[in-house]
Protein backbone atom coordinates (compact mmCIF):
# COMPACT_ATOMS: atom_id res chain seq x y z
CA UNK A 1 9.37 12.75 -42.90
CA UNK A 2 7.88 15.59 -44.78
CA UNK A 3 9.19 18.96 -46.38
CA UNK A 4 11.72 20.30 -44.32
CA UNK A 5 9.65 20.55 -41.00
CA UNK A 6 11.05 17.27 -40.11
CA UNK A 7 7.81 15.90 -38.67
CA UNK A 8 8.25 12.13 -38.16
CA UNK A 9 5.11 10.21 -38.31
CA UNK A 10 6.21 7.68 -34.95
CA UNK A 11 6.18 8.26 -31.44
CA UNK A 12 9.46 9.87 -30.64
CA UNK A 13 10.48 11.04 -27.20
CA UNK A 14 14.22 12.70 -26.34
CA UNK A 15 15.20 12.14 -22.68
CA UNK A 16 18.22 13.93 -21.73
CA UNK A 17 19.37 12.93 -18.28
CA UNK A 18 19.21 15.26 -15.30
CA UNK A 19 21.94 17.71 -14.93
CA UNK A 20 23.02 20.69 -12.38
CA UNK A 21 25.10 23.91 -13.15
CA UNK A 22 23.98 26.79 -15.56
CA UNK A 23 25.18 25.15 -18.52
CA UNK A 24 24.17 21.77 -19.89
CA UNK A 25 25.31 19.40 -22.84
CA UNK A 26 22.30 18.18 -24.52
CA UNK A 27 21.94 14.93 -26.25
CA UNK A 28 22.45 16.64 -29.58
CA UNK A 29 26.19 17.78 -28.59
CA UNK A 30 24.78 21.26 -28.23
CA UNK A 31 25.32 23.94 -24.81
CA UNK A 32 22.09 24.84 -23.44
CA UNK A 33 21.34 26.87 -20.49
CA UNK A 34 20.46 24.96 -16.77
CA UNK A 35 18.45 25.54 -13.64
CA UNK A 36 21.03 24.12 -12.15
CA UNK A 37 18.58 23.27 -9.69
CA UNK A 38 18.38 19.11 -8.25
CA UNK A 39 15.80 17.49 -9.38
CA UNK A 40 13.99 17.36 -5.91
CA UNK A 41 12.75 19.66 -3.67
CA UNK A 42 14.53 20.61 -0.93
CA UNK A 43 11.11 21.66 1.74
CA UNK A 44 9.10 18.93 0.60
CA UNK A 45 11.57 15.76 -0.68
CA UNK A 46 9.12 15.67 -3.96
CA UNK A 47 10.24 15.30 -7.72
CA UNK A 48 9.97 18.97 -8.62
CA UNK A 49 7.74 18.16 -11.15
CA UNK A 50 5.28 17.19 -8.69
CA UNK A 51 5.56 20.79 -6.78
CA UNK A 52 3.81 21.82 -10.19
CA UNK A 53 0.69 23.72 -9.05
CA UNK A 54 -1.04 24.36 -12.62
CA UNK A 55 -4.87 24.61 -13.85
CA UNK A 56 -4.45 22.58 -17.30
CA UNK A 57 -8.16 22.69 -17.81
CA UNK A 58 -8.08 26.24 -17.95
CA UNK A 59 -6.38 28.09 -21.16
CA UNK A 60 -5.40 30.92 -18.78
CA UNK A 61 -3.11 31.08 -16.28
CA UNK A 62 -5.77 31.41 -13.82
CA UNK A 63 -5.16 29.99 -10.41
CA UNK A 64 -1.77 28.41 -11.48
CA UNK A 65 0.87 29.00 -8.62
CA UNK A 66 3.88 30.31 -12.13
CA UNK A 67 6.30 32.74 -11.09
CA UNK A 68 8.49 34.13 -13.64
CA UNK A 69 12.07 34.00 -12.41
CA UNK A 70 14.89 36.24 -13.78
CA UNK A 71 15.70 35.48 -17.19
CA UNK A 72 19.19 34.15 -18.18
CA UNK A 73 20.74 35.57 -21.15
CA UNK A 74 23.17 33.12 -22.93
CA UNK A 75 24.46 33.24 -26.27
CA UNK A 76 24.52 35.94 -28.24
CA UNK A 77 25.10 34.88 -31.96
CA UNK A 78 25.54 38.36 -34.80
CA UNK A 79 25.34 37.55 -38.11
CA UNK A 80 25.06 39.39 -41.35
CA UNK A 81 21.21 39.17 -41.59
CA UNK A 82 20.09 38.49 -38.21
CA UNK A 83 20.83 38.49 -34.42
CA UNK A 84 20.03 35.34 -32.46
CA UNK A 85 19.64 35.67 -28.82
CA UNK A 86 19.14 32.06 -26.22
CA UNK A 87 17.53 33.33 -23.34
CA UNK A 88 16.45 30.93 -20.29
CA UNK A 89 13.22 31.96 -18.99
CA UNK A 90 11.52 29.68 -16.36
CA UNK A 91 8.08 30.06 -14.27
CA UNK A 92 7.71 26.35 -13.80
CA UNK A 93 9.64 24.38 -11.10
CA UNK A 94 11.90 22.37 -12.98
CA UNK A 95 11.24 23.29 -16.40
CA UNK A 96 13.88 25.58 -17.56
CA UNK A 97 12.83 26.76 -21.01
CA UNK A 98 15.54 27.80 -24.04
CA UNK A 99 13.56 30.84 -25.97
CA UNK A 100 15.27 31.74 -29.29
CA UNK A 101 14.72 35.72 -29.97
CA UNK A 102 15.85 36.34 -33.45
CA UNK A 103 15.86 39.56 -34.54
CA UNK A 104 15.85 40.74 -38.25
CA UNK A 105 18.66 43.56 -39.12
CA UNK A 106 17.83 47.19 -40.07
CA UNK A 107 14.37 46.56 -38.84
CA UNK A 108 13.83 48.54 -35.92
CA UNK A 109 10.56 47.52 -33.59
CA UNK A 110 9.68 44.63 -36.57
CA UNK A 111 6.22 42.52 -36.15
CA UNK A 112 7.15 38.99 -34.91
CA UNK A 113 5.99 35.26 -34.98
CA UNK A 114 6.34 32.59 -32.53
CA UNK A 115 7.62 29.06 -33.89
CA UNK A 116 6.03 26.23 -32.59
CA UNK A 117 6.83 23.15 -33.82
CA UNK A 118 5.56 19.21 -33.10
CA UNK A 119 5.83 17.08 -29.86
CA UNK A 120 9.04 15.51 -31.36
CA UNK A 121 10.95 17.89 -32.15
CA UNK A 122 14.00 20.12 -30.07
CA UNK A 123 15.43 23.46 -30.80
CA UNK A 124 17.92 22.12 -33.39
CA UNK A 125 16.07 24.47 -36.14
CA UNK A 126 16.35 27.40 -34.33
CA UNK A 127 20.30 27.05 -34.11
CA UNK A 128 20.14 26.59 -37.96
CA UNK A 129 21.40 29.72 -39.65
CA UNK A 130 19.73 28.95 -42.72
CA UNK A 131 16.19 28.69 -41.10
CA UNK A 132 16.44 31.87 -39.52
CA UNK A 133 17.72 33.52 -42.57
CA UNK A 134 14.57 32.43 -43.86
CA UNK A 135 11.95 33.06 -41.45
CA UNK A 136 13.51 36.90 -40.78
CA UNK A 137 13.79 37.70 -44.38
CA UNK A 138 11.33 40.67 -44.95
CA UNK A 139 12.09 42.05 -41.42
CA UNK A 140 10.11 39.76 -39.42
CA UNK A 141 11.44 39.20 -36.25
CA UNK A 142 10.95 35.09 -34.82
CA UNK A 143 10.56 33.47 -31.61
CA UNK A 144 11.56 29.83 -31.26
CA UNK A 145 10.73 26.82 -28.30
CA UNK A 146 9.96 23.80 -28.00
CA UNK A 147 6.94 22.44 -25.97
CA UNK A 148 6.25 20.88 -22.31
CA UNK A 149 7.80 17.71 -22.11
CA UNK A 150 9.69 17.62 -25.17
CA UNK A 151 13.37 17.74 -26.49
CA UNK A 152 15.95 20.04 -23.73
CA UNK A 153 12.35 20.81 -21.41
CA UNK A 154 12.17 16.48 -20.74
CA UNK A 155 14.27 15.52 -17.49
CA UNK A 156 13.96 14.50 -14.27
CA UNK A 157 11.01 12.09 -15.25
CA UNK A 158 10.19 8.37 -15.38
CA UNK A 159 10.69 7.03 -18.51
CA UNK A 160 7.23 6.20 -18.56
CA UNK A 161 6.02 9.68 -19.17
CA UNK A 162 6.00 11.22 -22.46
CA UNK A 163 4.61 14.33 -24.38
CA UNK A 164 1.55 12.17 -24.95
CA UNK A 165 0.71 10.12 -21.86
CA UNK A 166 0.66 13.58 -20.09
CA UNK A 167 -1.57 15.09 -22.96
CA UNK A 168 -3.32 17.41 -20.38
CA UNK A 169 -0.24 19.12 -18.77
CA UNK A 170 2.23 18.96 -22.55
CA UNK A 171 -0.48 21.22 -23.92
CA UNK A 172 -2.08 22.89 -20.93
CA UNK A 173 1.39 23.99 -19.74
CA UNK A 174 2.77 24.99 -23.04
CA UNK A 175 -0.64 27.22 -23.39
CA UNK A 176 0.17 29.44 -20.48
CA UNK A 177 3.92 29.58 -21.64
CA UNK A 178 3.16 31.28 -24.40
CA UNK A 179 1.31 33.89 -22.16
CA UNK A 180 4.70 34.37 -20.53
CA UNK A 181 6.71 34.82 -23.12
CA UNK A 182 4.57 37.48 -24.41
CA UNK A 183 5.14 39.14 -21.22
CA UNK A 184 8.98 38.38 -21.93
CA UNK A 185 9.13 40.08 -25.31
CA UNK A 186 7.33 43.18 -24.17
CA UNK A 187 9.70 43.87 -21.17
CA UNK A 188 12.67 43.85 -23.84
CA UNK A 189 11.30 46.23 -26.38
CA UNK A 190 12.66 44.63 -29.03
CA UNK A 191 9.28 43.61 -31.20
CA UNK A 192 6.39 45.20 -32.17
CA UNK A 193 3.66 44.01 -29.45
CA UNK A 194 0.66 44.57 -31.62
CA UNK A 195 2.28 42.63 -34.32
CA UNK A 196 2.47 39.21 -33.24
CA UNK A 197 1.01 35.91 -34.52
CA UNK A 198 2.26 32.49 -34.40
CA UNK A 199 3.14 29.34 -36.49
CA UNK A 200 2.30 26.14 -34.75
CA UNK A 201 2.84 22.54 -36.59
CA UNK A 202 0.88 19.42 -35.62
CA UNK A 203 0.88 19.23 -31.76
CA UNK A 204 2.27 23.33 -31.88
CA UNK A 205 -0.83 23.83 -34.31
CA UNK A 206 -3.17 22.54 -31.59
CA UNK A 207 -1.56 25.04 -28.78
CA UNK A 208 -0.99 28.02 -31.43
CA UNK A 209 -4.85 27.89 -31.53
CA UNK A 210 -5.65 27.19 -27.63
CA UNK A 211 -2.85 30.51 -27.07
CA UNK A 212 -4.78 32.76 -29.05
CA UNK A 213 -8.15 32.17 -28.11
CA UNK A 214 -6.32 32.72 -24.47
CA UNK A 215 -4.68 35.86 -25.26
CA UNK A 216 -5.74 38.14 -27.70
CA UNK A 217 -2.04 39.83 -28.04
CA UNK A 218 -1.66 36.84 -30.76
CA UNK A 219 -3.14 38.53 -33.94
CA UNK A 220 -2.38 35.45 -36.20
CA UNK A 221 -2.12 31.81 -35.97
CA UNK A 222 -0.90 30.05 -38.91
CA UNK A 223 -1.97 26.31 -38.10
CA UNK A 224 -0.02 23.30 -40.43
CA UNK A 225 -2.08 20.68 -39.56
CA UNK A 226 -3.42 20.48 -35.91
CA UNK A 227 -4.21 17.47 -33.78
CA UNK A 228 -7.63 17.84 -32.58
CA UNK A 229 -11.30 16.43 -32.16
CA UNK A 230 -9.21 13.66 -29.57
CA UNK A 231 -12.09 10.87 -29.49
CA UNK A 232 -10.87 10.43 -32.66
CA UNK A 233 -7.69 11.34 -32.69
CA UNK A 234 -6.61 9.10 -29.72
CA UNK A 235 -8.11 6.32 -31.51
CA UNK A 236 -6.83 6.58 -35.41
CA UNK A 237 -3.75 8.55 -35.30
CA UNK A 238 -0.72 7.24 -36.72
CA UNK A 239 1.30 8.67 -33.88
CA UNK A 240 -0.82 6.85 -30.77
CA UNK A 241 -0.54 3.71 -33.09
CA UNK A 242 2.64 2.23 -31.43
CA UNK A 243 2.49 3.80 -28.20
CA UNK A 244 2.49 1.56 -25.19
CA UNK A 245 -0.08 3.54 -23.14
CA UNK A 246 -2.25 3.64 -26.32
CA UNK A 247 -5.23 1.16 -24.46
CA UNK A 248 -4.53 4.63 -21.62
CA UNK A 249 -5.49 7.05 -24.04
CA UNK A 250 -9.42 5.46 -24.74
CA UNK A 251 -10.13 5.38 -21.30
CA UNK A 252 -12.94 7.81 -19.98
CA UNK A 253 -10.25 9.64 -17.37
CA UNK A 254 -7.75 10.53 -19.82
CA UNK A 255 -10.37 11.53 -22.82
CA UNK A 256 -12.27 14.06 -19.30
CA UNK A 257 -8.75 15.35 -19.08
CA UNK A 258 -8.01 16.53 -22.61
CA UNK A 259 -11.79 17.09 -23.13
CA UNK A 260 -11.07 21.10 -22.48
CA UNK A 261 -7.91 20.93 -24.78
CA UNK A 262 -9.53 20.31 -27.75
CA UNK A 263 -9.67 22.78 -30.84
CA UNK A 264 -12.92 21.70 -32.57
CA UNK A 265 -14.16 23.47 -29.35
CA UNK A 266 -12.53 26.82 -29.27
CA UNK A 267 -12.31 26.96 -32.54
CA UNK A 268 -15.18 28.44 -33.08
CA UNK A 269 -15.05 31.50 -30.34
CA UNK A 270 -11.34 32.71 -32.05
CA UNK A 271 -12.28 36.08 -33.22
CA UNK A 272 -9.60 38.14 -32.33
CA UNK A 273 -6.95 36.70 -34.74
CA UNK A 274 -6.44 35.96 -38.25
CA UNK A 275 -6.18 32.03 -39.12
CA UNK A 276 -4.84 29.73 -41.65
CA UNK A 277 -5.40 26.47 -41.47
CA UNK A 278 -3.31 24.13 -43.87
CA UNK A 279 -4.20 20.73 -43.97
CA UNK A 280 -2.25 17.91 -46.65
CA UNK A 281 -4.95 15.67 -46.59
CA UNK A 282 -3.08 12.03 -47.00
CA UNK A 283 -0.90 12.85 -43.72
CA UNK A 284 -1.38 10.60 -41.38
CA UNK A 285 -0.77 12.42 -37.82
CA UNK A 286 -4.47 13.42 -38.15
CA UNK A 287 -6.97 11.68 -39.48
CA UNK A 288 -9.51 12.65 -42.18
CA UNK A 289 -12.38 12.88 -39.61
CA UNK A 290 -10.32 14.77 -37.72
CA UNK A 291 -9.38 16.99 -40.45
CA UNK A 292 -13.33 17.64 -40.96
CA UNK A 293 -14.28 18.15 -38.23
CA UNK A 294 -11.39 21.32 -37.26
CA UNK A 295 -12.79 22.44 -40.64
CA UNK A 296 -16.19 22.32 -39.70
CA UNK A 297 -15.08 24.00 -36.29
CA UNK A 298 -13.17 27.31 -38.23
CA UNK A 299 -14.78 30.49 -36.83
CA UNK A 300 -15.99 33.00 -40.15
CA UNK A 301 -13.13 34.35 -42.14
CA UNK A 302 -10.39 32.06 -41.24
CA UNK A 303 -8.50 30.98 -44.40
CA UNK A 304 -8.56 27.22 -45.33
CA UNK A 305 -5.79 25.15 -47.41
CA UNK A 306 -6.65 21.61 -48.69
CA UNK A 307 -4.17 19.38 -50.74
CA UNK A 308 -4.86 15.75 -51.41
CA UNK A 309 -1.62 14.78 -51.26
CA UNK A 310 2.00 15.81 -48.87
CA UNK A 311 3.79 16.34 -52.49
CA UNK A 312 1.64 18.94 -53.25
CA UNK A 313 1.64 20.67 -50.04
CA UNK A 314 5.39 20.45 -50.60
CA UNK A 315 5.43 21.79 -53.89
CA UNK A 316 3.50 25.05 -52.80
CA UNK A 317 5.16 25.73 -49.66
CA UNK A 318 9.18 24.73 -50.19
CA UNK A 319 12.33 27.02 -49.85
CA UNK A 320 10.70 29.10 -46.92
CA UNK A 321 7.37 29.65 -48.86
CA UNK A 322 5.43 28.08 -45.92
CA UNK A 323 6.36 31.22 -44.47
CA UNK A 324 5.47 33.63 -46.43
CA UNK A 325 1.87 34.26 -44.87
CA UNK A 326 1.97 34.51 -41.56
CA UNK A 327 4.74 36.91 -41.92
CA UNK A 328 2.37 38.65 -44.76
CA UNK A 329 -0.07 39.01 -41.82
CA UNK A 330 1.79 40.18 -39.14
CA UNK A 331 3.45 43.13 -41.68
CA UNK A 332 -0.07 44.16 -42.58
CA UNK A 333 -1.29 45.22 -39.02
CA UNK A 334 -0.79 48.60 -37.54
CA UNK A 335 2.29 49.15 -35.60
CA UNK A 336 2.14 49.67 -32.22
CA UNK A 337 3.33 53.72 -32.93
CA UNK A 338 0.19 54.29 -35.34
CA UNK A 339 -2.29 52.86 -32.41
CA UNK A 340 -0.82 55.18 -29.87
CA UNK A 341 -0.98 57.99 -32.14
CA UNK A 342 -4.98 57.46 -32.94
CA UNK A 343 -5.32 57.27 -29.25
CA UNK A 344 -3.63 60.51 -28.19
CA UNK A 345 -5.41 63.69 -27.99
CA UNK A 346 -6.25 66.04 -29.93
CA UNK A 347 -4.51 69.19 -29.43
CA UNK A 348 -6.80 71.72 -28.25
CA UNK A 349 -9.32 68.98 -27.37
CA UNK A 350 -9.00 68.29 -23.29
């Protein structure tokens, strides 16, 4: 582990078992929210999963068969600096998705970020009263889930599968998720819709970069270092060293499949957001090549952090500093209320 972003450097994959009813008891002793649906399809006798009728290779939603369902408010939790609201939101068959909305107090309409972290982790942080105490200091309002395939969204699946054998759909999928829960957060007028960027660490750096170049209502991406430039990656990573389908991930099929998925090649066409890109250079999740070539990719003006070592990259960024800029960002747009006002007519003027 590393700083307090409890990225592990193995292959680690959480596989609740299947469950029905609108609650569920996840592995980590915790109540989540349920489809409560089986984990077959009635009209067809398929896994659900398999119903899945999704364009990975495509950032956008495109001709993906998602409809949103009605959300599912659950707990409500008020505390002296914050609100924190678990929603279920679901536009997936099967994939019932916990969305953390956690609103600052005595901010009214605040910017926001999304919090995206890597393949291995759950929604533990975003229960943490501490973290969110952190992340809405300032009056920033933040939006916490956890990606395809990963922690309370893995069930109903053969053991076989993980976050990184299905490469393609993890990060496809969880690319067009964040398009929906944009749509979410602007139906509950809660946040400021033209202030909105989002964190994203290793694998969540990767799809904080693929969102935005998808949808340009992301106005910062704050990337702690992405996976990316997969040749490579697939090969030298420390976190496809173990894995048993690593001999899987070489093979021309699978590299075809994540070919489109790949940051060093949108990189370059990201114009409509601000971007930071941190990279601790001795980390092993991504190699240096790897590391050289996303910096090689960076479009004009994005923002570039280098350390040699984890312990420095700790040192700068402890105690919620890590924070600090993408919140910076989002504060320094123009709220929503000051773009509607430059748009309205001039008295006088029709």
């Amino acid at each position: 582990m590393w700083m307090c972003i409890s990225t592990r450097w193995t292959v680690a994959q959480t596989n609740p078992p299947a469950a029905n009813g609108p609650m569920v008891i996840g592995p980590d002793g915790e109540l989540h929210l349920n489809a409560g649906r089986a984990a077959m399809d009635a009209a067809t006798g398929k896994p659900l999963y398999e119903t899945i009728v999704e364009d990975w290779t495509n950032l956008k939603v495109g001709k993906s068969h998602l409809e949103p369902e009605p959300p599912v408010v659950g707990d409500i939790a008020d505390l002296p600096e914050f609100t924190r609201t678990l929603v279920q939101v679901q536009w997936r068959p099967g994939d019932p998705i916990d969305l953390y909305i956690i609103l600052p107090k005595g901010a009214k309409n605040p910017p926001a970020v999304i919090y995206l972290y890597g393949y291995d982790e759950d929604t533990d942080r975003f229960r943490d009263d501490r973290w969110c105490t952190r992340v809405t200091s300032g009056g920033v309002a933040a939006i916490g889930f956890v990606s395809a395939l990963t922690g309370q969204r893995f069930h109903d699946r053969p053991m076989k599968q993980t976050f990184l054998s299905e490469l393609q759909e993890s990060l496809g999928s969880t690319v067009h998720d964040v398009k929906f829960i944009l749509d979410y957060l602007a139906t509950r007028g809660e946040v400021d819709m033209n202030r909105i960027g989002m964190f994203g660490q290793g694998s969540g750096g990767t799809i904080a970069i693929l969102a935005a170049v998808a949808d340009a209502r992301l106005k910062v991406v704050d990337a702690l270092d992405p996976w990316g430039y997969w040749p490579v990656w697939l090969a030298k990573s420390s976190v496809v060293r173990d894995d048993p389908n690593k001999a899987m991930f070489l093979k021309p099929l699978f590299q075809r499949k994540v070919a489109p998925l790949d940051p060093v090649k949108w990189l370059p066409q990201l114009r409509t957001a601000k971007l930071r890109v941190v990279q601790p250079m001795d980390a092993p999740p991504v190699p240096r090549l790897c590391k050289n070539r996303i910096k090689m990719a960076l479009p004009k003006g994005a923002d570039l952090e280098r350390y040699d070592k984890v312990n420095e990259f700790i040192s700068s960024h402890g105690g919620g500093l890590l924070f600090m800029w993408v919140k910076d960002q989002v504060k320094s747009l123009r709220p929503a209320s000051a773009v509607a006002q430059s748009m309205a007519p001039v008295k006088g003027s029709e």
